[in-house]
Protein backbone atom coordinates (compact mmCIF):
# COMPACT_ATOMS: atom_id res chain seq x y z
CA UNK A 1 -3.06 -52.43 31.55
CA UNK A 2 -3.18 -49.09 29.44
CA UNK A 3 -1.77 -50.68 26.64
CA UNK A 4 -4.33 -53.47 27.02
CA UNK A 5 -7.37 -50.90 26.94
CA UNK A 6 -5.83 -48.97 24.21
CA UNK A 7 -5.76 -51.86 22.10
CA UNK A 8 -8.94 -52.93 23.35
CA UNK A 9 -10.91 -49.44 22.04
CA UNK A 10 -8.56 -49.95 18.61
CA UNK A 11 -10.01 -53.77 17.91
CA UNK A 12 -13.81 -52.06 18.61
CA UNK A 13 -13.54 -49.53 16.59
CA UNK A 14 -11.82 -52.10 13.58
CA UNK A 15 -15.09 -54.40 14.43
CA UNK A 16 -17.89 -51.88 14.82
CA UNK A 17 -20.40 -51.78 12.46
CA UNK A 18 -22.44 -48.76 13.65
CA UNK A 19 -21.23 -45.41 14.64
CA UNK A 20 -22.22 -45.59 17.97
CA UNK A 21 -19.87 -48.70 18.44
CA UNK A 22 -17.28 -46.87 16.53
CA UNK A 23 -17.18 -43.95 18.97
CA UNK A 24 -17.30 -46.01 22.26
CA UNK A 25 -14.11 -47.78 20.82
CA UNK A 26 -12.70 -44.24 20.20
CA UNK A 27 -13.18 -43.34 23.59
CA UNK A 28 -11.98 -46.40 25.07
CA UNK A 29 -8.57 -45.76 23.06
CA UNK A 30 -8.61 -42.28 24.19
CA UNK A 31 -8.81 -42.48 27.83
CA UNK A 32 -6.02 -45.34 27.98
CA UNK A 33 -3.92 -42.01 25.86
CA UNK A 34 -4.19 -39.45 28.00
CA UNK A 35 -3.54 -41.11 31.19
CA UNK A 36 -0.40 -42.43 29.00
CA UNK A 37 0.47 -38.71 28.04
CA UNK A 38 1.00 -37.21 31.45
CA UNK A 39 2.60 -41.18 32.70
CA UNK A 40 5.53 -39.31 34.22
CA UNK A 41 4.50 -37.31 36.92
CA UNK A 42 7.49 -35.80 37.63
CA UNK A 43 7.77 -33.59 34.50
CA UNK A 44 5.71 -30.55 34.37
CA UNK A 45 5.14 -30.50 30.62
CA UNK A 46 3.69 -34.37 31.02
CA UNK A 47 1.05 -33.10 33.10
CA UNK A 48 0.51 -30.61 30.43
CA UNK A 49 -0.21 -32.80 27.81
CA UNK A 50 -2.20 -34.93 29.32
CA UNK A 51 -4.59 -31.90 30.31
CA UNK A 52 -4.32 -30.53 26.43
CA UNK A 53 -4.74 -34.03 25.20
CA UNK A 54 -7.53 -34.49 27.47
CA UNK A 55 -9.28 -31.11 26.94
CA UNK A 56 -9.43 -30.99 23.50
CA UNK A 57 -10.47 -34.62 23.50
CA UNK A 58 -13.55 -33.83 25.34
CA UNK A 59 -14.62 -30.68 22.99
CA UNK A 60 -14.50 -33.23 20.00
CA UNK A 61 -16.14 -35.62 21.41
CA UNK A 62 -19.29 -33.29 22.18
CA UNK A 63 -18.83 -31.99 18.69
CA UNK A 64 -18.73 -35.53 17.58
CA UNK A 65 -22.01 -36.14 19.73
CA UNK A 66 -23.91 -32.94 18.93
CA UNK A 67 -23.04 -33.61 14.72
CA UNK A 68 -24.19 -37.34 14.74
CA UNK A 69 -27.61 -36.12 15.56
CA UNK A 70 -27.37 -34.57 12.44
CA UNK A 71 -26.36 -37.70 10.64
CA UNK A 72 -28.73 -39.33 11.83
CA UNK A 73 -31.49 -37.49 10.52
CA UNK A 74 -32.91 -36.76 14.28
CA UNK A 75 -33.49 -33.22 15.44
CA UNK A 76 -32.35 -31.56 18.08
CA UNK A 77 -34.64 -31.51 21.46
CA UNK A 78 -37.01 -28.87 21.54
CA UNK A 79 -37.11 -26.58 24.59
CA UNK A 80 -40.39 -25.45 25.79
CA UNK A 81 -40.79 -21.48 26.67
């Protein structure tokens, strides 16, 4: 079922015309990875891949979030105070 989510984010990102769609399909592919990295439980560097994999997965993807806006020509939120 990995496998079939893995290929799944792949054949969005392939299809996606807009960069929104294109990241969705990245993360799709991505989660179906790092569940695959730490599969085997029973190893102690597994489970340490899969938390590398997983961390620095999740800092580029709020890089990749926080630069679109810039992309996109939007600014960033304004705080009041």
């Amino acid at each position: 079922m990995l496998l079939v989510f893995g290929t799944l984010g792949m054949m969005v990102m392939a299809a996606g015309a807009d960069l929104m769609v294109i990241f969705l399909g990245l993360e799709l592919m991505s989660v179906a990875v790092y569940v695959l990295a730490g599969f085997d439980r029973r190893r102690a560097r597994s489970a340490e891949a899969a938390l590398k994999y997983f961390l620095l997965g999740a800092f580029a993807s709020g890089f990749c979030c926080t630069a679109s806006r810039s992309f996109t020509g939007r600014p960033a939120p304004r705080t009041s105070g």
